[in-house]
ModelCIF file with pLDDT and N, C-alpha, C, O atoms, coordinates in Angstrom:
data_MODEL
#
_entry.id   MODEL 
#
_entity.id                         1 
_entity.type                       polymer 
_entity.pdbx_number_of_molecules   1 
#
_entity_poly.entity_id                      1 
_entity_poly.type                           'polypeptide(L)' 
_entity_poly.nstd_linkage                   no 
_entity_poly.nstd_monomer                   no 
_entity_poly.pdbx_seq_one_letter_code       
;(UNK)(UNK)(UNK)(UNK)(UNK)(UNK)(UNK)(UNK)(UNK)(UNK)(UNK)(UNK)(UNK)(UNK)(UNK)(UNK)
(UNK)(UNK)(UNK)(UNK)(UNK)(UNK)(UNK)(UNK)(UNK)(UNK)(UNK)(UNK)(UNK)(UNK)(UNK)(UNK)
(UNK)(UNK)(UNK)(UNK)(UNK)(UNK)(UNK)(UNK)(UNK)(UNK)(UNK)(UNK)(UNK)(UNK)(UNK)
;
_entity_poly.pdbx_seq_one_letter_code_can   XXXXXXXXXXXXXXXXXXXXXXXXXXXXXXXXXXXXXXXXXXXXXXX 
_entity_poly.pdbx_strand_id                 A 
#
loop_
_entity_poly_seq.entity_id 
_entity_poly_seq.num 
_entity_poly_seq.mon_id 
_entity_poly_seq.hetero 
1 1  UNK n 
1 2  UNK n 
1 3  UNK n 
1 4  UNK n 
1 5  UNK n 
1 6  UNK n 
1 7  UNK n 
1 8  UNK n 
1 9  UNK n 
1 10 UNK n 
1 11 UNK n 
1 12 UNK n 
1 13 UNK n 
1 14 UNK n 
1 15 UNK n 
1 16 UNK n 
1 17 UNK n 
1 18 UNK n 
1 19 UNK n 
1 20 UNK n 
1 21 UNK n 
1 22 UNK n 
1 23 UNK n 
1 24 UNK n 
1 25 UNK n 
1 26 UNK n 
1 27 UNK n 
1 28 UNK n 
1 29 UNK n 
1 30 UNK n 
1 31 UNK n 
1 32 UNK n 
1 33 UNK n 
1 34 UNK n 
1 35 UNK n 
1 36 UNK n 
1 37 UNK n 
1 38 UNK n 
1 39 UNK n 
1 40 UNK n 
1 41 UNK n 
1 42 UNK n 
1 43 UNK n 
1 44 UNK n 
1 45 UNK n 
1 46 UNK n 
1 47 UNK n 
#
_struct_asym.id          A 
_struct_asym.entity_id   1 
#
loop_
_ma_qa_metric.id 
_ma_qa_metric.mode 
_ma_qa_metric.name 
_ma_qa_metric.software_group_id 
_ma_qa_metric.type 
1 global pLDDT . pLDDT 
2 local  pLDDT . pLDDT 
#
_ma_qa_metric_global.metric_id      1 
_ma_qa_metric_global.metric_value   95.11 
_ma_qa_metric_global.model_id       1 
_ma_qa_metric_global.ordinal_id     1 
#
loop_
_ma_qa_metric_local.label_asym_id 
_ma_qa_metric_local.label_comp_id 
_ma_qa_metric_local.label_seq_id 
_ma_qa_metric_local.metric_id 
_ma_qa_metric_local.metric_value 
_ma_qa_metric_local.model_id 
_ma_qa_metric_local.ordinal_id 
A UNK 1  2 89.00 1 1  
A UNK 2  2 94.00 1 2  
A UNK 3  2 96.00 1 3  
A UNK 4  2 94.00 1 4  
A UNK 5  2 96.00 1 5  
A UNK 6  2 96.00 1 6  
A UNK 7  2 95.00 1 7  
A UNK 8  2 96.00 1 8  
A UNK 9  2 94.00 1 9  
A UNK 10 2 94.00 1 10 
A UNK 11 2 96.00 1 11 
A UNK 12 2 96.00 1 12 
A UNK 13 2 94.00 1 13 
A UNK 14 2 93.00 1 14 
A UNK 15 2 87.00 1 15 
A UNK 16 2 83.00 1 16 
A UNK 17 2 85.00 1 17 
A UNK 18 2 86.00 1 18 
A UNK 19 2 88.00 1 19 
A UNK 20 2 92.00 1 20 
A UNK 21 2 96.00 1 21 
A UNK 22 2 97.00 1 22 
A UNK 23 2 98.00 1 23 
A UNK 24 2 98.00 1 24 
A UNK 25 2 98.00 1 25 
A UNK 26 2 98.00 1 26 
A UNK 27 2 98.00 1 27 
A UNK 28 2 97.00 1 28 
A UNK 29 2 97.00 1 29 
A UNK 30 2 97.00 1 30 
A UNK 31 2 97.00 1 31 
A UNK 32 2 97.00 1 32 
A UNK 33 2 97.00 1 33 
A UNK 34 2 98.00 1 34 
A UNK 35 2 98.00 1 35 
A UNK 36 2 98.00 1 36 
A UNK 37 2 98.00 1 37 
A UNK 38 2 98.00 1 38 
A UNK 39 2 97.00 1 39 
A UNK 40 2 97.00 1 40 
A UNK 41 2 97.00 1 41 
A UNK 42 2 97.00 1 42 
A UNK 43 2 97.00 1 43 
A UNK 44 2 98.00 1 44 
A UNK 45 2 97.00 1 45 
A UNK 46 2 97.00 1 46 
A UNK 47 2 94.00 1 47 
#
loop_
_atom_site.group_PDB 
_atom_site.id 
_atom_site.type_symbol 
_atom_site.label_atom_id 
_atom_site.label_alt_id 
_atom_site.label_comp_id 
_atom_site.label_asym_id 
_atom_site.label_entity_id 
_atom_site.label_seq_id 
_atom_site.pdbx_PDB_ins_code 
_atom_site.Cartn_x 
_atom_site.Cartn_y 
_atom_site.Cartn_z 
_atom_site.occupancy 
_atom_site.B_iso_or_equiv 
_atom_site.pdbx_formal_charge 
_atom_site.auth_seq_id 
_atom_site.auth_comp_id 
_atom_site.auth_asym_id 
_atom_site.auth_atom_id 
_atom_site.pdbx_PDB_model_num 
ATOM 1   N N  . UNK A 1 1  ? 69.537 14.980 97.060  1.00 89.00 ? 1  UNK A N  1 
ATOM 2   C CA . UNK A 1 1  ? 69.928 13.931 98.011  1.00 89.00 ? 1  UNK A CA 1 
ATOM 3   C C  . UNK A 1 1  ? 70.624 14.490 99.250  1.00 89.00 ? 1  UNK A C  1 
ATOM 4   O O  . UNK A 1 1  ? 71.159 13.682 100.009 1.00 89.00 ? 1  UNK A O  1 
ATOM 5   N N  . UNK A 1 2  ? 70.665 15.707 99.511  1.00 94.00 ? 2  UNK A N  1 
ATOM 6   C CA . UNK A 1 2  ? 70.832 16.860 100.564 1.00 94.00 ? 2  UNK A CA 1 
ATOM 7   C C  . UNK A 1 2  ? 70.177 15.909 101.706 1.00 94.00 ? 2  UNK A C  1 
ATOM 8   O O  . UNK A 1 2  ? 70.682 15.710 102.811 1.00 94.00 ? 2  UNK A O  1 
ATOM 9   N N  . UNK A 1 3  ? 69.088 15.419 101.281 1.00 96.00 ? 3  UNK A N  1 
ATOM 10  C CA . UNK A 1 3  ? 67.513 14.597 102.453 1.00 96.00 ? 3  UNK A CA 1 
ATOM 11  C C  . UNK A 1 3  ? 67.490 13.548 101.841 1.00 96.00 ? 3  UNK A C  1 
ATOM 12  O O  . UNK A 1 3  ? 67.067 13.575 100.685 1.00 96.00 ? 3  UNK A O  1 
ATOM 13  N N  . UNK A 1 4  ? 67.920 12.344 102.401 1.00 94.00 ? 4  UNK A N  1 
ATOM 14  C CA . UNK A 1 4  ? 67.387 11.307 101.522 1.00 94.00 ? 4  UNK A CA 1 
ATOM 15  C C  . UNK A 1 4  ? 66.150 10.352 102.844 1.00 94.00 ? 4  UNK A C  1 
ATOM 16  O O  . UNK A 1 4  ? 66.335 10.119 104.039 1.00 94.00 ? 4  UNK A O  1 
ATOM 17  N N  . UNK A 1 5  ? 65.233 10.095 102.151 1.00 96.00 ? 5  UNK A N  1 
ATOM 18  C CA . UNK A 1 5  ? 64.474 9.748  103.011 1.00 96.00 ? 5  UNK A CA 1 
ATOM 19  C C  . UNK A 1 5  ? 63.680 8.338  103.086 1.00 96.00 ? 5  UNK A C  1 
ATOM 20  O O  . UNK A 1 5  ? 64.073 7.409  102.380 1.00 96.00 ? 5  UNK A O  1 
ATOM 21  N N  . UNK A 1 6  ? 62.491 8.167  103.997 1.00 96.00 ? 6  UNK A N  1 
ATOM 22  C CA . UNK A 1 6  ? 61.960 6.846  103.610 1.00 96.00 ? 6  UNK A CA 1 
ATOM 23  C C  . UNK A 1 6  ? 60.782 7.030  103.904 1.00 96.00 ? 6  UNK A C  1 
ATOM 24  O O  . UNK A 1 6  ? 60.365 8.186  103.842 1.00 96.00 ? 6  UNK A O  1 
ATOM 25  N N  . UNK A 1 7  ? 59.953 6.044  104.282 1.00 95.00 ? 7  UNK A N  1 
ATOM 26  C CA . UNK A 1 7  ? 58.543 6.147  104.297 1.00 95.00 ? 7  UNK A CA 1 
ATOM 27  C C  . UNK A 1 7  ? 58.301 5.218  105.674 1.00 95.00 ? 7  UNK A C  1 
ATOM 28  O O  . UNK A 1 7  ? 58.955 4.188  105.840 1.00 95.00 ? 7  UNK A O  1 
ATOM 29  N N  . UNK A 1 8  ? 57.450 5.606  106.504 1.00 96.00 ? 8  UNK A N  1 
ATOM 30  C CA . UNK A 1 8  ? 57.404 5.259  107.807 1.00 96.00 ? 8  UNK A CA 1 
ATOM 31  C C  . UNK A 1 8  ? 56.120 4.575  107.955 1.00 96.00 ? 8  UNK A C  1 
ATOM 32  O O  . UNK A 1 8  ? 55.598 5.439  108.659 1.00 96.00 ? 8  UNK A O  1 
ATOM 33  N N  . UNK A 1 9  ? 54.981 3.460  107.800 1.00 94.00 ? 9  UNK A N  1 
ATOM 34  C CA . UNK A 1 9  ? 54.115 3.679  107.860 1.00 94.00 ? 9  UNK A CA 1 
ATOM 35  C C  . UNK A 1 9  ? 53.432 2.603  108.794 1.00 94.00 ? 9  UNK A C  1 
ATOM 36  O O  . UNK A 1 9  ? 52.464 2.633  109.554 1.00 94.00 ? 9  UNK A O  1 
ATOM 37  N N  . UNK A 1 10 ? 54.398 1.585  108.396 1.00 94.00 ? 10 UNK A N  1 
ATOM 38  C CA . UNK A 1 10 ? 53.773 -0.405 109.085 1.00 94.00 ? 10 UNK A CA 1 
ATOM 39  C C  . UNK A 1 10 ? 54.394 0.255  110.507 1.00 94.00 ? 10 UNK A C  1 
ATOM 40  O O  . UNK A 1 10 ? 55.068 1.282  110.595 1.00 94.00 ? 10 UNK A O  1 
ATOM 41  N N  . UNK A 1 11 ? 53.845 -0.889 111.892 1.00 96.00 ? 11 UNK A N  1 
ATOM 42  C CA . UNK A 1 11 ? 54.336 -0.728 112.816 1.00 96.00 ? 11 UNK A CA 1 
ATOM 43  C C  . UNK A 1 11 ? 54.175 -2.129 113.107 1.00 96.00 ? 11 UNK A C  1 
ATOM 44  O O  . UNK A 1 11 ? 53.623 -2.981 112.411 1.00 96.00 ? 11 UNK A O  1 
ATOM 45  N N  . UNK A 1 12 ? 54.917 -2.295 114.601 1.00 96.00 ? 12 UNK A N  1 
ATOM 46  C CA . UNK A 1 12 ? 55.034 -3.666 115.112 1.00 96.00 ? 12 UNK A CA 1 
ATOM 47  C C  . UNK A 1 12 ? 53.387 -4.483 115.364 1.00 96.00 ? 12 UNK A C  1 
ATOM 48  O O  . UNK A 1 12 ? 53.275 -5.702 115.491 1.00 96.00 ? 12 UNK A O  1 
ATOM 49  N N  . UNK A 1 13 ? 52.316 -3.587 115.391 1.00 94.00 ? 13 UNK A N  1 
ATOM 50  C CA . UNK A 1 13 ? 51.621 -4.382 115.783 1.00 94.00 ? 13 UNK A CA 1 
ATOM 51  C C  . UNK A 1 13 ? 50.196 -3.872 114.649 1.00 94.00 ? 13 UNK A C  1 
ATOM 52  O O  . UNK A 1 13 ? 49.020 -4.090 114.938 1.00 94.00 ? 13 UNK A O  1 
ATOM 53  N N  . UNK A 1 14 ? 50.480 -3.442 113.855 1.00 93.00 ? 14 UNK A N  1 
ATOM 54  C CA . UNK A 1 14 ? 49.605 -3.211 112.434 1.00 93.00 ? 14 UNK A CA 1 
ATOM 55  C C  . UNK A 1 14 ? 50.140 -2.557 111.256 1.00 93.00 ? 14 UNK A C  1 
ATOM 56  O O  . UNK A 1 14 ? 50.661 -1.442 111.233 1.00 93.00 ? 14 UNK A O  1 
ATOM 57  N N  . UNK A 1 15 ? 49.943 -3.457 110.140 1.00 87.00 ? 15 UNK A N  1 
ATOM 58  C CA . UNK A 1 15 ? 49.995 -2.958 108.906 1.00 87.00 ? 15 UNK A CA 1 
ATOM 59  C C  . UNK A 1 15 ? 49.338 -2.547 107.892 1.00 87.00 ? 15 UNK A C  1 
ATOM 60  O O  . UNK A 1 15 ? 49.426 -1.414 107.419 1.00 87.00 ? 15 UNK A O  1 
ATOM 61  N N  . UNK A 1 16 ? 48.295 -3.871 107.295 1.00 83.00 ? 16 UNK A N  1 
ATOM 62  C CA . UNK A 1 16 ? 47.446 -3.221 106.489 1.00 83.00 ? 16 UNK A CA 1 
ATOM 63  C C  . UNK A 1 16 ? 46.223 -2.678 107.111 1.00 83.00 ? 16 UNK A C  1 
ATOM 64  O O  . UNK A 1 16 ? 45.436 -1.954 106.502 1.00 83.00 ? 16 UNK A O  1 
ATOM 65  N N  . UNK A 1 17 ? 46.091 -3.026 108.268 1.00 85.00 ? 17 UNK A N  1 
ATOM 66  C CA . UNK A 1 17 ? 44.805 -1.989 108.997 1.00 85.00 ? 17 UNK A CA 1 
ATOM 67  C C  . UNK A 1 17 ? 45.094 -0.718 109.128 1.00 85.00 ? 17 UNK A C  1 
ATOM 68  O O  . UNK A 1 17 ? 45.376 -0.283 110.244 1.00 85.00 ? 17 UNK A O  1 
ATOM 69  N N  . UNK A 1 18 ? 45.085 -0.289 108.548 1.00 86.00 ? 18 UNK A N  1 
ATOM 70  C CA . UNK A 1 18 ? 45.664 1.412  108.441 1.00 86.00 ? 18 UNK A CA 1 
ATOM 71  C C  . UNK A 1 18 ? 45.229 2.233  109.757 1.00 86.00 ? 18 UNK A C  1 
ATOM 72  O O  . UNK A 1 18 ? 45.955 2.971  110.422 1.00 86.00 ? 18 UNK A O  1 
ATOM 73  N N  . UNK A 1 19 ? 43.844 1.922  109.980 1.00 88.00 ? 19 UNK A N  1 
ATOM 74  C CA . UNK A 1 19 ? 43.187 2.985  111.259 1.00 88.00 ? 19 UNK A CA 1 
ATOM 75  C C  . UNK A 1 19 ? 43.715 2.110  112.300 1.00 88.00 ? 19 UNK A C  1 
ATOM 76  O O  . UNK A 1 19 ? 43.212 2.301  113.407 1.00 88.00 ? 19 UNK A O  1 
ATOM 77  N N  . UNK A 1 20 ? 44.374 1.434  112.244 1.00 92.00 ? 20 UNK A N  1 
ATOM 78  C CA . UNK A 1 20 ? 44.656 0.729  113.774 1.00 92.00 ? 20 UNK A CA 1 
ATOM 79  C C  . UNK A 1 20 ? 46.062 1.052  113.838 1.00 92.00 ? 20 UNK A C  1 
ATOM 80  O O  . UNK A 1 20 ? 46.618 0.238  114.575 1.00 92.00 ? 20 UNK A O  1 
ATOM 81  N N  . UNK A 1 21 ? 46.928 1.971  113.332 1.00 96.00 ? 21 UNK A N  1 
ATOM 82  C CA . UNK A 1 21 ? 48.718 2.606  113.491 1.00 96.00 ? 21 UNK A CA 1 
ATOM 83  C C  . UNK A 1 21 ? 47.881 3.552  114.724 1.00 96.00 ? 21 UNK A C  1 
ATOM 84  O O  . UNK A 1 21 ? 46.693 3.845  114.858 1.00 96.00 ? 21 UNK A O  1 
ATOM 85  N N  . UNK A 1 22 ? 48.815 3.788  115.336 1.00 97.00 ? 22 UNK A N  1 
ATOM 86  C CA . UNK A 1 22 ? 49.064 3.619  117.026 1.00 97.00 ? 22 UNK A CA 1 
ATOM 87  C C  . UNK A 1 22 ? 49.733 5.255  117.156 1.00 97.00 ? 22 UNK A C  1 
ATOM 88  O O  . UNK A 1 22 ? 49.329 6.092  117.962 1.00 97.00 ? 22 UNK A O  1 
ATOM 89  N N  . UNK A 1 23 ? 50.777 5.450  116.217 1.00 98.00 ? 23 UNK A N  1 
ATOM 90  C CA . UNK A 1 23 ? 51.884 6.735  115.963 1.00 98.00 ? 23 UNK A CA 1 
ATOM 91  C C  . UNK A 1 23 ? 51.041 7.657  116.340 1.00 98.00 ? 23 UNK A C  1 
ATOM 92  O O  . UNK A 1 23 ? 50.036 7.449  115.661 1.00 98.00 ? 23 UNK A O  1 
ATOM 93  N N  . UNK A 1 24 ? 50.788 8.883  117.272 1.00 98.00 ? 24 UNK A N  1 
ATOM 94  C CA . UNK A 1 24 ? 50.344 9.695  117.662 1.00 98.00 ? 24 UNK A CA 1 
ATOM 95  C C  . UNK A 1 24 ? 51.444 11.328 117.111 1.00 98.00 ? 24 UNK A C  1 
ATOM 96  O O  . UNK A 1 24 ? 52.626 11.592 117.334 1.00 98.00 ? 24 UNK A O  1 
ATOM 97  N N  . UNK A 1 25 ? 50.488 12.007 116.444 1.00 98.00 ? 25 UNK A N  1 
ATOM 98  C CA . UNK A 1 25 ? 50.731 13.961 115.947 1.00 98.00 ? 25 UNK A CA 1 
ATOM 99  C C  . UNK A 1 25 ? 50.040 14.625 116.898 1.00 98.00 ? 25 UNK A C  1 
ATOM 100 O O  . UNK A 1 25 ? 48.823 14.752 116.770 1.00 98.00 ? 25 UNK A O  1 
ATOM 101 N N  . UNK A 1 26 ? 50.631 15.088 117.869 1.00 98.00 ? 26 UNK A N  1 
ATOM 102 C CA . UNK A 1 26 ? 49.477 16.390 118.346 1.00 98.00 ? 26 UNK A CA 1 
ATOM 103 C C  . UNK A 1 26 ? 50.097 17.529 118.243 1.00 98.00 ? 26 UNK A C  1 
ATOM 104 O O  . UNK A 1 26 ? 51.269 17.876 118.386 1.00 98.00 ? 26 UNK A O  1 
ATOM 105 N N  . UNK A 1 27 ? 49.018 18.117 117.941 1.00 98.00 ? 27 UNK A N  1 
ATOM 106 C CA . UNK A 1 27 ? 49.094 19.751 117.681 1.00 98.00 ? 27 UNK A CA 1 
ATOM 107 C C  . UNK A 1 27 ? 49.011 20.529 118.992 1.00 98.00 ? 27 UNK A C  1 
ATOM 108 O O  . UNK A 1 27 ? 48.147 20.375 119.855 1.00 98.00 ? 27 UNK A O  1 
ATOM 109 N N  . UNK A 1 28 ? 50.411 21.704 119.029 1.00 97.00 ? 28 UNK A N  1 
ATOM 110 C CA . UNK A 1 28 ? 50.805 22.147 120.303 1.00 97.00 ? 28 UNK A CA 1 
ATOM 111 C C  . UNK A 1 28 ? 50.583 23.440 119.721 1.00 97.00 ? 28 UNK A C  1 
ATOM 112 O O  . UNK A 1 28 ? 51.586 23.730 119.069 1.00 97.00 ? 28 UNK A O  1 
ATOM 113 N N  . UNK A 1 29 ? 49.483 24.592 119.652 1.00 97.00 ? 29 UNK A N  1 
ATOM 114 C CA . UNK A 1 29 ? 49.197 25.799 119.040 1.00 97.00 ? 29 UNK A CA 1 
ATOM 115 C C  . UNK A 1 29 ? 50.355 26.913 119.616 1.00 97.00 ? 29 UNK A C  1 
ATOM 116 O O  . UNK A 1 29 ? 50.627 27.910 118.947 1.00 97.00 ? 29 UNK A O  1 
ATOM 117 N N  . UNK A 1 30 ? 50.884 26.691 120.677 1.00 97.00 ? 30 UNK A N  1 
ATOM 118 C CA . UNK A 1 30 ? 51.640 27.400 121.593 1.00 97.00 ? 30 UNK A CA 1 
ATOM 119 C C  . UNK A 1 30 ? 53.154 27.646 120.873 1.00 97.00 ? 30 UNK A C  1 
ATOM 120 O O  . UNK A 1 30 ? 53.873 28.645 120.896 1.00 97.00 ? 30 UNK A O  1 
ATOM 121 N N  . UNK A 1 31 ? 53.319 26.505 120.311 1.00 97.00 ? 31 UNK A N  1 
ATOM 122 C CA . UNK A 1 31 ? 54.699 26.331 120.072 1.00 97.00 ? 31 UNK A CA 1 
ATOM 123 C C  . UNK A 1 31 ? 54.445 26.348 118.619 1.00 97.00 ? 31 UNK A C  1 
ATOM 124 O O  . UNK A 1 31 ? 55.455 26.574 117.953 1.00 97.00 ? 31 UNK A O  1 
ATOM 125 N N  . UNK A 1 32 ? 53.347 26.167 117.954 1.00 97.00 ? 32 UNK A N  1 
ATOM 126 C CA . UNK A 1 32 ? 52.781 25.724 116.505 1.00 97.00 ? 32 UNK A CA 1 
ATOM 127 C C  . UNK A 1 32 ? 53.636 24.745 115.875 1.00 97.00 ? 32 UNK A C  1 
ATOM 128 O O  . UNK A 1 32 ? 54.161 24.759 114.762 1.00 97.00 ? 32 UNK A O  1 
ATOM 129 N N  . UNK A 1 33 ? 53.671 23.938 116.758 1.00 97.00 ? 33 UNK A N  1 
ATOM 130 C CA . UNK A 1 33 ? 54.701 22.699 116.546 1.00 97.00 ? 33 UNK A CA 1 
ATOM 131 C C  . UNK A 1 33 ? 53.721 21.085 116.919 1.00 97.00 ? 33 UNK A C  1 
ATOM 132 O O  . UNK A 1 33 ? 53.281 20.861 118.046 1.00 97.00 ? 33 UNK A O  1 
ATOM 133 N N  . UNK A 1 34 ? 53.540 20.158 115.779 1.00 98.00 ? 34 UNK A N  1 
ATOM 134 C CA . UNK A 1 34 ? 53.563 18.600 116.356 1.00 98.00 ? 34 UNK A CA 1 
ATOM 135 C C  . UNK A 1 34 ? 54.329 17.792 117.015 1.00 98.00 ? 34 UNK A C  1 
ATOM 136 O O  . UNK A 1 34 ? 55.454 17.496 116.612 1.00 98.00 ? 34 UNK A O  1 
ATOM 137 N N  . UNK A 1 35 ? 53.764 17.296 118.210 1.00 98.00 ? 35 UNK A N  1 
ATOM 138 C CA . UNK A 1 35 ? 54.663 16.710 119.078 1.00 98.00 ? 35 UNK A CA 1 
ATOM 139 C C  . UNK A 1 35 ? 54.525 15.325 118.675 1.00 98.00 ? 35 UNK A C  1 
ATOM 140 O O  . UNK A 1 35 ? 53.386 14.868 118.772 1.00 98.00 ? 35 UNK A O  1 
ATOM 141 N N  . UNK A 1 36 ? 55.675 14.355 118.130 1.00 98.00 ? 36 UNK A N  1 
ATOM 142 C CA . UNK A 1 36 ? 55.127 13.013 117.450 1.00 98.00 ? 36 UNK A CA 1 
ATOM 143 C C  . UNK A 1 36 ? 55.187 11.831 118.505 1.00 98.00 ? 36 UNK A C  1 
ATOM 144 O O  . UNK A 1 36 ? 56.302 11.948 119.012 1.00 98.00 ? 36 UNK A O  1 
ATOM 145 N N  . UNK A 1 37 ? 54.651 10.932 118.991 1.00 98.00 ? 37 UNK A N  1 
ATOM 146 C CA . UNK A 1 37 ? 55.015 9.917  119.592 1.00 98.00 ? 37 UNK A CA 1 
ATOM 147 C C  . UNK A 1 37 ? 54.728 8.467  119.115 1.00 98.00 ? 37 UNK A C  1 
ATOM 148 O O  . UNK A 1 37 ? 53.956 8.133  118.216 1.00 98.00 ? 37 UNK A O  1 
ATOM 149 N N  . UNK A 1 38 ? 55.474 7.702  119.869 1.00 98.00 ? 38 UNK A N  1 
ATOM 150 C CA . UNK A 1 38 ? 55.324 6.253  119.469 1.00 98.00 ? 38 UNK A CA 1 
ATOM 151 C C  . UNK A 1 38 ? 54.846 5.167  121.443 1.00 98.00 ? 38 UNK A C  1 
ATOM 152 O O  . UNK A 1 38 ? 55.421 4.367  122.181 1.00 98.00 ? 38 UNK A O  1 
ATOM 153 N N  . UNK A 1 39 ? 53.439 5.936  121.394 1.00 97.00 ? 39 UNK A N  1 
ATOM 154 C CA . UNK A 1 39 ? 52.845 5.755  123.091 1.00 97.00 ? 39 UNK A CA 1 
ATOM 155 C C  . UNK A 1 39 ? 52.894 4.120  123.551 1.00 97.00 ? 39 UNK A C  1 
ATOM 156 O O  . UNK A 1 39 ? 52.664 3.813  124.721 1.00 97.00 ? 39 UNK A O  1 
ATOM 157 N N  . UNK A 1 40 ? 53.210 3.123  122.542 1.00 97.00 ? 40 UNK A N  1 
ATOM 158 C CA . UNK A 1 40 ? 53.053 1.518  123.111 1.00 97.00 ? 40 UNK A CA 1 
ATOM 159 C C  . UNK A 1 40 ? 54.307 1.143  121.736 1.00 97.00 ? 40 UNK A C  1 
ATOM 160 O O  . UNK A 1 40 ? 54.667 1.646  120.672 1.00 97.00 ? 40 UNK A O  1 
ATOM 161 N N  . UNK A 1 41 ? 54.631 -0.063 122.597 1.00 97.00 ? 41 UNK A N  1 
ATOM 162 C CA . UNK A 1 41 ? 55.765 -1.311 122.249 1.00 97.00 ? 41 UNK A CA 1 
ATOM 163 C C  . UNK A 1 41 ? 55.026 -1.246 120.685 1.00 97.00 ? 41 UNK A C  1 
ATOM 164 O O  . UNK A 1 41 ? 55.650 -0.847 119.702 1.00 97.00 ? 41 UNK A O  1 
ATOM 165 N N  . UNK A 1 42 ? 54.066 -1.554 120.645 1.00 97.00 ? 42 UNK A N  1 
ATOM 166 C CA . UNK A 1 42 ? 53.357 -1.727 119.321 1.00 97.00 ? 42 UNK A CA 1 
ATOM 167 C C  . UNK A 1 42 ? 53.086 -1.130 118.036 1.00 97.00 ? 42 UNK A C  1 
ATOM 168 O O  . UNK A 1 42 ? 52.679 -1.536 116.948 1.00 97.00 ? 42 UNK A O  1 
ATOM 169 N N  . UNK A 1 43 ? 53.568 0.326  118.688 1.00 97.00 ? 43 UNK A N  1 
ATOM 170 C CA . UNK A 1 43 ? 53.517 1.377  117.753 1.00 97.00 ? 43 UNK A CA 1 
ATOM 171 C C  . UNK A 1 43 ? 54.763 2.051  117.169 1.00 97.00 ? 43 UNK A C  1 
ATOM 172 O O  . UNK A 1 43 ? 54.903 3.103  116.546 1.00 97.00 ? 43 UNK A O  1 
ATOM 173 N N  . UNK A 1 44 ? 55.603 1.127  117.559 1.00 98.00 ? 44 UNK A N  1 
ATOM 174 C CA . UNK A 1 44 ? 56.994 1.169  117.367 1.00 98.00 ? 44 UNK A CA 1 
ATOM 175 C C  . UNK A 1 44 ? 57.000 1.192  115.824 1.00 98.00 ? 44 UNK A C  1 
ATOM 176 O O  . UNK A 1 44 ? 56.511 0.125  115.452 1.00 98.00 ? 44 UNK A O  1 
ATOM 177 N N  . UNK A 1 45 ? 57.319 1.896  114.855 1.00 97.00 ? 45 UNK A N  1 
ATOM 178 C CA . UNK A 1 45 ? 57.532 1.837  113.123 1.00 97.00 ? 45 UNK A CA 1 
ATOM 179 C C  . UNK A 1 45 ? 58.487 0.546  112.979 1.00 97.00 ? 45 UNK A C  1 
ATOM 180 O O  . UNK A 1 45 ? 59.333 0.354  113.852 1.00 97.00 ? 45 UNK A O  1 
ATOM 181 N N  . UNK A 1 46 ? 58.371 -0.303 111.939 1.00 97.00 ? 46 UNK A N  1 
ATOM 182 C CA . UNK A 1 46 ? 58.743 -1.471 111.919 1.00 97.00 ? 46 UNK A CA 1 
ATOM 183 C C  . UNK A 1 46 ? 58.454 -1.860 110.290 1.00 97.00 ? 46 UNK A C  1 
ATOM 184 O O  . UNK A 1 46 ? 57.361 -1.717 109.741 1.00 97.00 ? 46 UNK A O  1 
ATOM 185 N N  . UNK A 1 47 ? 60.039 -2.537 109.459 1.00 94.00 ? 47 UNK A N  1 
ATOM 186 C CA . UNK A 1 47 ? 60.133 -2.386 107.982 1.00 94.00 ? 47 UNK A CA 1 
ATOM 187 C C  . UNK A 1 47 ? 60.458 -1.218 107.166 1.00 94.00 ? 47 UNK A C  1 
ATOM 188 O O  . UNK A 1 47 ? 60.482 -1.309 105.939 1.00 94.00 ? 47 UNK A O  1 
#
């Protein structure tokens, strides 16, 4: 419990449509790092 955590998955403007979450991972090879975003009001994580 060092990490206690949760699960991120519904957003403001889809839930059970799974392919329609909005949350953007891109892969930055440079840095070998994911850059995460939340690009619209809608994609805001929500619950």
């Amino acid at each position: 419990f060092q990490v206690v955590g949760t699960y991120a998955q519904t957003e403001l403007g889809h839930g059970t449509h799974l392919r329609g979450l909005e949350t953007t991972a891109t892969y930055d090879p440079a840095t070998q790092e994911f850059v995460l975003n939340s690009p619209t009001v809608s994609s805001i994580k929500w619950w």
